[in-house]
N, C-alpha and C. Protein backbone atom coordinates (compact mmCIF):
# COMPACT_ATOMS: atom_id res chain seq x y z
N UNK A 1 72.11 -87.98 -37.44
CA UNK A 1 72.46 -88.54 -36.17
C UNK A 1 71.22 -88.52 -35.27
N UNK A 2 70.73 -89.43 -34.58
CA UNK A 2 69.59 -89.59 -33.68
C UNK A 2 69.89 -88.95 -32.35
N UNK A 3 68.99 -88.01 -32.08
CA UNK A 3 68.98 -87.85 -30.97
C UNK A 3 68.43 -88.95 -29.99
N UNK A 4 69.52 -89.15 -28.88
CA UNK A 4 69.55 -90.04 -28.38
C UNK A 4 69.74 -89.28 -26.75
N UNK A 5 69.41 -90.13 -25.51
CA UNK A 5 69.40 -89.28 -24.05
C UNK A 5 70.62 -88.76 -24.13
N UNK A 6 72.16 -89.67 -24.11
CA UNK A 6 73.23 -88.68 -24.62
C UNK A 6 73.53 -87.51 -25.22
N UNK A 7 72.84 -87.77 -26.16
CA UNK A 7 73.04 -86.25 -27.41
C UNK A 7 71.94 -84.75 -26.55
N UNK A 8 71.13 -85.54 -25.67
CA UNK A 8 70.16 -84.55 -25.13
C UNK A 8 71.06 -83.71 -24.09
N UNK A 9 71.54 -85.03 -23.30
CA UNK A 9 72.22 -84.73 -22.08
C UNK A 9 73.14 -83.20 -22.30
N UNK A 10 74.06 -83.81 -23.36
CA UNK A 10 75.59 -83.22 -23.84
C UNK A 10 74.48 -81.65 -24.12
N UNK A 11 73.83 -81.64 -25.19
CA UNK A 11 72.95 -80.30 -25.13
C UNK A 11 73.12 -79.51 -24.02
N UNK A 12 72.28 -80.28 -23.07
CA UNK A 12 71.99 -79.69 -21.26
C UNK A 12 73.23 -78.45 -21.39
N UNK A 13 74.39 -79.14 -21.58
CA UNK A 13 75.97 -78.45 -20.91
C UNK A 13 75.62 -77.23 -21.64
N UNK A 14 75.47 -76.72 -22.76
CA UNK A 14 75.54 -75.60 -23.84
C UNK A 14 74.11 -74.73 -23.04
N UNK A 15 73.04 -75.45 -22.95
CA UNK A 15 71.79 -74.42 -22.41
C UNK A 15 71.92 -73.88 -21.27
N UNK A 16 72.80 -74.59 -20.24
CA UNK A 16 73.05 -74.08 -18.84
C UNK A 16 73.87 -72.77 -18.98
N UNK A 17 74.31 -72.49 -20.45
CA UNK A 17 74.66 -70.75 -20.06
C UNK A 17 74.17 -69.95 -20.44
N UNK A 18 73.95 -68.63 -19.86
CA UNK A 18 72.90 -67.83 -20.05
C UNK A 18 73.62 -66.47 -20.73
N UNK A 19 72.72 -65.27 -21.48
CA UNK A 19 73.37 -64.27 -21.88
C UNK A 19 74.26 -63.53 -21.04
N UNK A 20 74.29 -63.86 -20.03
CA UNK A 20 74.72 -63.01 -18.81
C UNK A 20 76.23 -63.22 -18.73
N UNK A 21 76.44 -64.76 -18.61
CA UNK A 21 77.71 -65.87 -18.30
C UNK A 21 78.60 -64.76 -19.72
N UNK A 22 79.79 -64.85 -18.71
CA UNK A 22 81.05 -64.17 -19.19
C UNK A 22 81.01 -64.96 -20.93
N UNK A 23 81.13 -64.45 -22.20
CA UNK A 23 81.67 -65.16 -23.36
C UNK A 23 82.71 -66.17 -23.47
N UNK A 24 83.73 -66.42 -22.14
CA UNK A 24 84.49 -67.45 -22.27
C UNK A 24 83.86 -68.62 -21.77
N UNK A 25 83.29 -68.53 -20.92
CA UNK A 25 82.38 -69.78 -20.65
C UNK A 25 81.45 -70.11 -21.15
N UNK A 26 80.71 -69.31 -22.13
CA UNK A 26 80.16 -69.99 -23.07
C UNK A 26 80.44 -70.69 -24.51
N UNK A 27 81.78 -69.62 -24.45
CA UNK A 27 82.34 -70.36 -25.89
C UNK A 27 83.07 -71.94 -25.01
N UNK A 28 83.81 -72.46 -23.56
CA UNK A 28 84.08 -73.28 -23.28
C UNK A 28 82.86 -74.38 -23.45
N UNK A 29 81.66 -74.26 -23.28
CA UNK A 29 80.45 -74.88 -22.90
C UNK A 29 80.25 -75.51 -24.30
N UNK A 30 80.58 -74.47 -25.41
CA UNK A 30 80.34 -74.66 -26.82
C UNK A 30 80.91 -75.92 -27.30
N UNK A 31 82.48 -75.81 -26.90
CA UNK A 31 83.28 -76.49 -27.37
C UNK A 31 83.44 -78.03 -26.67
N UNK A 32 82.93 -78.09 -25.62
CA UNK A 32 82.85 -79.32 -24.58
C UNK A 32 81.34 -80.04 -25.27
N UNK A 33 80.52 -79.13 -25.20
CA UNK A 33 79.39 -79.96 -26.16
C UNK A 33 79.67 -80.70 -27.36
N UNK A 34 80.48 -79.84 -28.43
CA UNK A 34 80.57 -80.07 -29.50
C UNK A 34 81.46 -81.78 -29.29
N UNK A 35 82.52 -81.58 -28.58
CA UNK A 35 83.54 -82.59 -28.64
C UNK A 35 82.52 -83.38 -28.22
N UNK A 36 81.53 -83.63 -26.68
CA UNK A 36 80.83 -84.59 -25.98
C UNK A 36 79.83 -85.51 -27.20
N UNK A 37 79.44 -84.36 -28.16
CA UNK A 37 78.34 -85.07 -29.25
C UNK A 37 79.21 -86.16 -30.06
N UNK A 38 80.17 -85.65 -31.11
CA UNK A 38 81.28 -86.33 -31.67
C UNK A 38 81.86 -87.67 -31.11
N UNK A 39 82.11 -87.36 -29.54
CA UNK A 39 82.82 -88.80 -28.40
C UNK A 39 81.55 -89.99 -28.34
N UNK A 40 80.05 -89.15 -27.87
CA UNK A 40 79.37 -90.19 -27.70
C UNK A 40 78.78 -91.00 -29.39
N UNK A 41 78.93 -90.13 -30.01
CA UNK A 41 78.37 -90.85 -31.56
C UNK A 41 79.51 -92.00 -31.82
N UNK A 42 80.79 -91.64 -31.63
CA UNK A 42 81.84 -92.88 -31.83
C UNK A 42 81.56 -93.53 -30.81
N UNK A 43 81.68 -93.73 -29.51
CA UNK A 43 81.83 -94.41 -28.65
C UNK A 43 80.43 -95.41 -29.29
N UNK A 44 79.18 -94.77 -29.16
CA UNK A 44 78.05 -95.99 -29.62
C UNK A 44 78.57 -96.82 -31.19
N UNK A 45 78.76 -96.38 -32.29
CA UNK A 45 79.03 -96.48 -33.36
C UNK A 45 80.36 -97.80 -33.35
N UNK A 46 81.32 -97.29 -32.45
CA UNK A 46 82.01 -98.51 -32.38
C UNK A 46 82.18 -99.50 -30.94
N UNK A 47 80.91 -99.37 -30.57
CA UNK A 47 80.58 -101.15 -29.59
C UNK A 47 79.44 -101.30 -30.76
N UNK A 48 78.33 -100.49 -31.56
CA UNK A 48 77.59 -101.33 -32.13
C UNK A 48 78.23 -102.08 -33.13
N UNK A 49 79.22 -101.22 -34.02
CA UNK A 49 79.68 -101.98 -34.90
C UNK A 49 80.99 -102.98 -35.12
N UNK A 50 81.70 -102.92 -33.59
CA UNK A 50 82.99 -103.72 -33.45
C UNK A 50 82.58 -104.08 -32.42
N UNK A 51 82.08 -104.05 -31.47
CA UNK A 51 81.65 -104.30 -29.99
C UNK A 51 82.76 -104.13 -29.15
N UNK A 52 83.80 -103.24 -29.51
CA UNK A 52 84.59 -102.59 -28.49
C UNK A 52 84.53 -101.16 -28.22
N UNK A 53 85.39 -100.56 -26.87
CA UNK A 53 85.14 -99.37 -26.24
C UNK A 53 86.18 -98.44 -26.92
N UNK A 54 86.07 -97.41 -26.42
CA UNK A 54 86.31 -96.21 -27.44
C UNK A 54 87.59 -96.04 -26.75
N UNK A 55 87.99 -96.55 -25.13
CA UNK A 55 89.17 -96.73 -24.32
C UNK A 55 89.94 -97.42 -25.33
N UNK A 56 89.56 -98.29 -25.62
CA UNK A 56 90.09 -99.91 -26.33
C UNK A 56 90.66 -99.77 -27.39
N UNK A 57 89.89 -98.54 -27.99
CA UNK A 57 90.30 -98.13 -29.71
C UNK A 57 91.48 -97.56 -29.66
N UNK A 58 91.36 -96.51 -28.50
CA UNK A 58 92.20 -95.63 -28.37
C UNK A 58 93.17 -96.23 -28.31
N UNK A 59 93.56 -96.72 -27.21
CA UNK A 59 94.88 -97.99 -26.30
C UNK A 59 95.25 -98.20 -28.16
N UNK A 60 94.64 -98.87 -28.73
CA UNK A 60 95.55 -99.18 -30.13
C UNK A 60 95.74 -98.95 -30.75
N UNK A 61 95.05 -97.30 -31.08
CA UNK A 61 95.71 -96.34 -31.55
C UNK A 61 97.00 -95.93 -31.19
N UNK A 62 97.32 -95.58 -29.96
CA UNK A 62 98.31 -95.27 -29.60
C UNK A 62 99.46 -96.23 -29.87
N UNK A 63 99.52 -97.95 -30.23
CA UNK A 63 100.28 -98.58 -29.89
C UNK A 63 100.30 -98.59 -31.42
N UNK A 64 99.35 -98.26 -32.50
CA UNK A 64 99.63 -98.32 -34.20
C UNK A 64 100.46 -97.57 -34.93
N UNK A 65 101.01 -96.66 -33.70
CA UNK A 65 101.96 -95.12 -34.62
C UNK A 65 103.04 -96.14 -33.94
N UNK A 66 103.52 -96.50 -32.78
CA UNK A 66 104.42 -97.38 -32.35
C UNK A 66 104.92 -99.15 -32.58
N UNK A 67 104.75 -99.32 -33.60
CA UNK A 67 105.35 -100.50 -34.17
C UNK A 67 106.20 -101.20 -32.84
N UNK A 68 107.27 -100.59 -32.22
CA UNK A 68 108.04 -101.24 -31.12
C UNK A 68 107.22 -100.64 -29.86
N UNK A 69 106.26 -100.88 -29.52
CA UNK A 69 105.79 -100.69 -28.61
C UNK A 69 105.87 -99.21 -27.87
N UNK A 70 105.63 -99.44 -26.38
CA UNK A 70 104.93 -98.49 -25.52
C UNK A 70 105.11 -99.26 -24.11
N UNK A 71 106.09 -98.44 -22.99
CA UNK A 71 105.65 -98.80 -21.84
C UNK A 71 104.34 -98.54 -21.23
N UNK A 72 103.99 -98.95 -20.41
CA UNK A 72 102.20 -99.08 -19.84
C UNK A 72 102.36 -97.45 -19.32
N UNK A 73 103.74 -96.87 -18.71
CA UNK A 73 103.59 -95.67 -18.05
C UNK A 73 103.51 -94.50 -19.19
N UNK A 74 103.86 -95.36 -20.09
CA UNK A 74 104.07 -93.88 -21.60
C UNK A 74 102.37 -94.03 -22.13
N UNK A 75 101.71 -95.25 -21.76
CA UNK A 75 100.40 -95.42 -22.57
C UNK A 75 99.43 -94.65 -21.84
N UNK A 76 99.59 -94.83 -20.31
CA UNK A 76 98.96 -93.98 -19.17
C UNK A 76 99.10 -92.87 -19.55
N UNK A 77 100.26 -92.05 -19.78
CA UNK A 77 100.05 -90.43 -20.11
C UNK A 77 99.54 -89.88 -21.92
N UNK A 78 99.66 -90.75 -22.31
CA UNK A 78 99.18 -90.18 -23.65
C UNK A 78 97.63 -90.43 -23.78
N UNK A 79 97.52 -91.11 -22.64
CA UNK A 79 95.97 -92.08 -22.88
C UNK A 79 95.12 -91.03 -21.74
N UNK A 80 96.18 -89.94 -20.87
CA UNK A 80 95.09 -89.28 -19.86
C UNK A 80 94.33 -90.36 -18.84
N UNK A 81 94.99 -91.53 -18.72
CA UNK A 81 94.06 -91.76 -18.00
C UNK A 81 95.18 -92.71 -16.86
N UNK A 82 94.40 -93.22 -15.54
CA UNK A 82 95.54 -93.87 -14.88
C UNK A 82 95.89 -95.33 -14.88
N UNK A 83 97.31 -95.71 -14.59
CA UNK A 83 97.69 -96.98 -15.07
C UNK A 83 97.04 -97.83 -14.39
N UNK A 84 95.80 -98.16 -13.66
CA UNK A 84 95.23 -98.91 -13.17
C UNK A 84 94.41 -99.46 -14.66
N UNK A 85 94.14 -98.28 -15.40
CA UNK A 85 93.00 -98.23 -16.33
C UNK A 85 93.71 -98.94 -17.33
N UNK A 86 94.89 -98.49 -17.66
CA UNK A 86 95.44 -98.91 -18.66
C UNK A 86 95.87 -100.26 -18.80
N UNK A 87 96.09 -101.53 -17.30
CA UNK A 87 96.46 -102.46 -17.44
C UNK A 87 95.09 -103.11 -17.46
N UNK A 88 93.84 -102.72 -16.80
CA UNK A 88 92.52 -103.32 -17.02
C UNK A 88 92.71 -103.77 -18.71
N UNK A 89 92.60 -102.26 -19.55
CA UNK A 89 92.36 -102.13 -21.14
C UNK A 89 93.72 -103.31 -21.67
N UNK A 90 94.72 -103.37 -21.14
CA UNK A 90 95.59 -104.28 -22.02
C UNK A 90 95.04 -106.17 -21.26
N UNK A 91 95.22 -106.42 -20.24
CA UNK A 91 94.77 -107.28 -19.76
C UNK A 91 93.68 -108.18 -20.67
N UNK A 92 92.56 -107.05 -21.10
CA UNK A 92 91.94 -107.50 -22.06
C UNK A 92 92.31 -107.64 -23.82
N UNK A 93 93.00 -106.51 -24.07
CA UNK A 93 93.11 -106.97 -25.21
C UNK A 93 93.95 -108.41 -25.43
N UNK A 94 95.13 -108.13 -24.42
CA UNK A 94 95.87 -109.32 -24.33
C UNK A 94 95.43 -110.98 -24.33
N UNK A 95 94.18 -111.09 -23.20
CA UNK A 95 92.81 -112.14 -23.52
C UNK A 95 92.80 -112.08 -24.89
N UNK A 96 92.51 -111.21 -25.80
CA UNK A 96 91.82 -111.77 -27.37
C UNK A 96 92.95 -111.75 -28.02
N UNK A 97 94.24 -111.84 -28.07
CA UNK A 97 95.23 -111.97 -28.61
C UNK A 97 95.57 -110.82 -29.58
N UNK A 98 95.09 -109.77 -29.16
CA UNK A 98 95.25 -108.12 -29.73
C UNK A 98 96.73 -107.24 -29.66
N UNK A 99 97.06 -107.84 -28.19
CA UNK A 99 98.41 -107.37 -27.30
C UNK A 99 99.24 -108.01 -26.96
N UNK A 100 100.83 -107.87 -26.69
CA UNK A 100 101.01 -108.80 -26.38
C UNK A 100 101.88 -107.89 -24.75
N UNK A 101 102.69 -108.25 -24.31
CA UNK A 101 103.34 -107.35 -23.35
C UNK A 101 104.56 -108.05 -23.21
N UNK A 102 106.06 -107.16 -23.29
CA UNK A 102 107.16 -107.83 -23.31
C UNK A 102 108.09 -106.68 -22.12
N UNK A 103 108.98 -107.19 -21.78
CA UNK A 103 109.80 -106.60 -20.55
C UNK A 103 111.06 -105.75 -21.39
N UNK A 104 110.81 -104.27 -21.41
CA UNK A 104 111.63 -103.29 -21.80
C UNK A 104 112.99 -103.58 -21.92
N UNK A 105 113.48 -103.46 -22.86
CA UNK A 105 114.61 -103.65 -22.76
C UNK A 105 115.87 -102.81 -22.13
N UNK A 106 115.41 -101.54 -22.29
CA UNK A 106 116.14 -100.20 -21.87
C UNK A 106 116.04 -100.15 -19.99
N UNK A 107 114.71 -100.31 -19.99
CA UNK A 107 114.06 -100.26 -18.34
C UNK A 107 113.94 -101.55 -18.15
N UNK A 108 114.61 -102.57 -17.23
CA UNK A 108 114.38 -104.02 -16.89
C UNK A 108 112.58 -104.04 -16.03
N UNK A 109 112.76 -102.88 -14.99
CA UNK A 109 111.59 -102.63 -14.31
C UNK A 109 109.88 -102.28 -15.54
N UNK A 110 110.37 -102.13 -16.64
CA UNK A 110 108.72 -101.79 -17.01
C UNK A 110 108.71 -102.82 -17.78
N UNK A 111 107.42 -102.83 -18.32
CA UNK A 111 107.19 -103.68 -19.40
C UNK A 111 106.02 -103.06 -20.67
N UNK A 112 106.57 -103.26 -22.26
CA UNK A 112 106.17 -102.62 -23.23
C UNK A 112 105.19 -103.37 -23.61
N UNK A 113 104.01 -102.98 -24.13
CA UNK A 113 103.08 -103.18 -25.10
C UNK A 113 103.02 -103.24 -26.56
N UNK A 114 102.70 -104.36 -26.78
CA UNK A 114 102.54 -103.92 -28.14
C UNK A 114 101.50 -104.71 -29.16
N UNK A 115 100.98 -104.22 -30.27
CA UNK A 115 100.06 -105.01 -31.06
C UNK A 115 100.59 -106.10 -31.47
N UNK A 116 99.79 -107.18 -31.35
CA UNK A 116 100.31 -108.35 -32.60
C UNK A 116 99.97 -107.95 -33.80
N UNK A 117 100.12 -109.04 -34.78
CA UNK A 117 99.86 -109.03 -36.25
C UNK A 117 98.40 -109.15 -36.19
N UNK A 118 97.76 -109.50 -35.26
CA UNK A 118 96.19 -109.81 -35.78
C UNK A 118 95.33 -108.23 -34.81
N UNK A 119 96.21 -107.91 -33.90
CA UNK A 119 95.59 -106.80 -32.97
C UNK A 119 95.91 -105.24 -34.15
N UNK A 120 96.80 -105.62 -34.80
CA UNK A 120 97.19 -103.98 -35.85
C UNK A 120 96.60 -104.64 -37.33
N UNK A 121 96.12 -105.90 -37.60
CA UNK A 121 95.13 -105.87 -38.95
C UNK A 121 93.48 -105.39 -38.65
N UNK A 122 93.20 -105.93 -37.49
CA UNK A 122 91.55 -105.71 -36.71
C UNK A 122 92.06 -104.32 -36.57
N UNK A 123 92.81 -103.02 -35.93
CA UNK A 123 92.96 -101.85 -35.41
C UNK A 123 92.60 -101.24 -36.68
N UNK A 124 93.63 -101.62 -37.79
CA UNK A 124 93.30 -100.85 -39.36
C UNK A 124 92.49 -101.01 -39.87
N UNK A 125 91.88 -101.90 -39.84
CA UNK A 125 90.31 -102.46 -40.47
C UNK A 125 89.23 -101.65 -39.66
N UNK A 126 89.17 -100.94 -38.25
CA UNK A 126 88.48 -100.57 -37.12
C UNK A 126 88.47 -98.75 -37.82
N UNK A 127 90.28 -98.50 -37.93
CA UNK A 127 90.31 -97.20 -38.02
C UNK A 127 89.70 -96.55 -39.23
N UNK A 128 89.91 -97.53 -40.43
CA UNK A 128 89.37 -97.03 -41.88
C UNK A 128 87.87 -96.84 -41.63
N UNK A 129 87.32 -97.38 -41.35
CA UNK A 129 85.84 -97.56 -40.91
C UNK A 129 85.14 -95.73 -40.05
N UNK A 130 86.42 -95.84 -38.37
CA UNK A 130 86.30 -94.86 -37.97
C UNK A 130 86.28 -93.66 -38.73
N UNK A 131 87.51 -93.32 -39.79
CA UNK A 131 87.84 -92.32 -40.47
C UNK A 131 86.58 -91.77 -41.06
N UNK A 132 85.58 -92.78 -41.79
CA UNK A 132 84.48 -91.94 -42.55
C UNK A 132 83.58 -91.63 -41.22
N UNK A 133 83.47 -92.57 -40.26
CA UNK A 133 82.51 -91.48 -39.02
C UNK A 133 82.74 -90.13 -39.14
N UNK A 134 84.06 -89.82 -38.62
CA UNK A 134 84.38 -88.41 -38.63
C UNK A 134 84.36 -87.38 -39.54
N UNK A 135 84.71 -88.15 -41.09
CA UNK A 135 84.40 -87.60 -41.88
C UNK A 135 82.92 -87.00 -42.15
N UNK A 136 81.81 -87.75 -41.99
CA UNK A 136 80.45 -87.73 -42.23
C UNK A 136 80.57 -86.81 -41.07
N UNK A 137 80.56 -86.88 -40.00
CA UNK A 137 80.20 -86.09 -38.96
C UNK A 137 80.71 -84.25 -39.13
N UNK A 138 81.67 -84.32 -39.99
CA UNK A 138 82.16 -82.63 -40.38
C UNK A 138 81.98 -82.46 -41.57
N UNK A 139 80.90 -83.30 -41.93
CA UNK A 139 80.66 -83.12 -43.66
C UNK A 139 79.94 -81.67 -43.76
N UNK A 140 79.06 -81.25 -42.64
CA UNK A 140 78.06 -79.83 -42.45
C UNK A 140 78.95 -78.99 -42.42
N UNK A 141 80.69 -78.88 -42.39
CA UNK A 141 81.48 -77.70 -42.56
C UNK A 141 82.41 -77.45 -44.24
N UNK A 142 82.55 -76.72 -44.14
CA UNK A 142 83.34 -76.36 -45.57
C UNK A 142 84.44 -76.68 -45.23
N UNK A 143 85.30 -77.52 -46.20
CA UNK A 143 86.62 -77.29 -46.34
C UNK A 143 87.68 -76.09 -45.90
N UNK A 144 87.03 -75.01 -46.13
CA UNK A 144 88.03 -73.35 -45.34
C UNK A 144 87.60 -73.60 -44.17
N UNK A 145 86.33 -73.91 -43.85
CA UNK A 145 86.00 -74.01 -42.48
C UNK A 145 86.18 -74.70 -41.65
N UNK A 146 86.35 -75.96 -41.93
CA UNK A 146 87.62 -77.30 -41.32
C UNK A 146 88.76 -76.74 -41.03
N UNK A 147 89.62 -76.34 -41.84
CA UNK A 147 90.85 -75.59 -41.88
C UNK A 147 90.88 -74.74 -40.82
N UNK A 148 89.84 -73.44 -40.85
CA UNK A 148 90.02 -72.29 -40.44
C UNK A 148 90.10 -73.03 -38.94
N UNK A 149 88.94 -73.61 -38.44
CA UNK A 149 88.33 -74.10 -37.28
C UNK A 149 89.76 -75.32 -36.92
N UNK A 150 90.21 -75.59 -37.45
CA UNK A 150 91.53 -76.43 -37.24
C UNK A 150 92.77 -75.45 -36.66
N UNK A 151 93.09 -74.33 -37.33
CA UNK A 151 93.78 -73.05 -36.99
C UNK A 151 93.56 -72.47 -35.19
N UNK A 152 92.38 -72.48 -35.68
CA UNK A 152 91.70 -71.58 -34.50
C UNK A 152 91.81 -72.38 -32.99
N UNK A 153 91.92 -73.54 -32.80
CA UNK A 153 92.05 -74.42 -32.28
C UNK A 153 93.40 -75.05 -32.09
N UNK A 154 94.33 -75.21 -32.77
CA UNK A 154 95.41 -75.35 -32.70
C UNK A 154 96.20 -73.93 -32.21
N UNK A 155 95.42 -72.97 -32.32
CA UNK A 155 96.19 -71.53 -31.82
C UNK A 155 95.51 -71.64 -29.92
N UNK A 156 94.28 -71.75 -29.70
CA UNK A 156 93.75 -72.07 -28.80
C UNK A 156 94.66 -72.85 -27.57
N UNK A 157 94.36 -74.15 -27.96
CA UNK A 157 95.45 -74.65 -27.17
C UNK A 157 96.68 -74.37 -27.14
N UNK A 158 97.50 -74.08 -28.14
CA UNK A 158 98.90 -73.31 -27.31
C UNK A 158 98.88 -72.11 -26.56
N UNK A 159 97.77 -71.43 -26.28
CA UNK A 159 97.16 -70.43 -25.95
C UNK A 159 96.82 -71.17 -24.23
N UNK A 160 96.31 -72.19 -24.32
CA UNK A 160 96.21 -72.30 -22.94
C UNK A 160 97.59 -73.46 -22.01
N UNK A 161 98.43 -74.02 -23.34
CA UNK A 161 99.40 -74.42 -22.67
C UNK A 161 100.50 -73.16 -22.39
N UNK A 162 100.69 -72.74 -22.99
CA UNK A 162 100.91 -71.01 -21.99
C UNK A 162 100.74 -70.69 -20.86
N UNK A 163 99.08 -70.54 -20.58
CA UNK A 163 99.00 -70.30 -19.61
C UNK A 163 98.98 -71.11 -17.98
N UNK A 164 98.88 -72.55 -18.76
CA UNK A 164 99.28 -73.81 -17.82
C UNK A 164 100.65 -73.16 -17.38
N UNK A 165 102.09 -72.95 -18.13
CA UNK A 165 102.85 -72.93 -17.83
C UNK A 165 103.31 -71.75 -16.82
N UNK A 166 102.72 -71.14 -17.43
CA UNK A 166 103.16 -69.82 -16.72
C UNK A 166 103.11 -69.86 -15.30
N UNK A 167 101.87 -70.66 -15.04
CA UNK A 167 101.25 -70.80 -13.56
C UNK A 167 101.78 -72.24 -12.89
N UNK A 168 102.95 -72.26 -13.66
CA UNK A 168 103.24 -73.56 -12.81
C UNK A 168 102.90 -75.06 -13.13
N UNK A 169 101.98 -74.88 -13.87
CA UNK A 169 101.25 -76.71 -14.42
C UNK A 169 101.29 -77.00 -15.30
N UNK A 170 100.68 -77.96 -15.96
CA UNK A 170 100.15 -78.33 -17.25
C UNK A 170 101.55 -79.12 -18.38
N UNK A 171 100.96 -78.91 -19.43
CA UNK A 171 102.42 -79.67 -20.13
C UNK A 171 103.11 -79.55 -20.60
């Protein structure tokens, strides 16, 4: 992978802690790098090689496990991001004939998303492609160590949706 100003940048976050800084914030620093390197290698990887955004991928990811669609407010929360964003991202796919958008049937007030036949053949053709990125990119870990580091992480976050809850927030 080339180091690139990105990949330098994302670094920066990990060097800004010092021996001193409590071990949880450095193992947080660790783990925000690690993800930031991984996000920006896809994000370049697929505008160079599909010339779409990593928003874009996502949006149809989400709508490829859903065959009958997705209201825009269910795409907003799984997508983390806000429905301003989310009708920008369909707006467009909808332009290239990726999306289409139909009026809920359950809710008269929303309206569902969903892939066409040509927006979920381009998505699968996009994702197979994606799959070996990621693959190549955790090829430097062992198989136990995928696993383990999969464990450890999946214990992690229920570990901090816990503590979201406890305090009142989170999900």
């Amino acid at each position: 992978m080339p180091a690139t100003r990105e990949h330098v940048d994302v670094l920066g976050l990990e060097a800004r802690a010092t021996e001193e800084d409590h071990k949880s914030i450095r193992l947080w620093l660790r783990l925000l790098s690690a993800s930031n390197l991984v996000k920006s290698e896809v994000q370049s990887r697929l505008r160079k090689t599909f010339g779409i955004s990593l928003a874009r991928f996502d949006l149809m990811a989400q709508l490829e496990r859903y065959p009958e669609g997705l209201p825009m407010r269910a795409l907003s929360r799984r997508m983390m991001v806000t429905a301003g964003n989310v009708t920008r991202l369909v707006d467009q796919l909808e332009a290239e004939g990726l999306v289409t958008r139909q009026p809920d049937r359950r809710d008269r007030r929303a309206v569902r998303v969903r892939l066409t036949p040509e927006g979920r053949r381009r998505f699968r053709s996009m994702a197979a492609v994606h799959e070996t990125w990621i693959v190549e990119l955790f090829r430097g870990l062992s198989r136990e160590e995928r696993e383990g580091l999969y464990e450890l992480l999946a214990r992690f976050k229920a570990s901090v949706a816990d503590a979201l809850r406890r305090r009142g927030g989170g999900p």
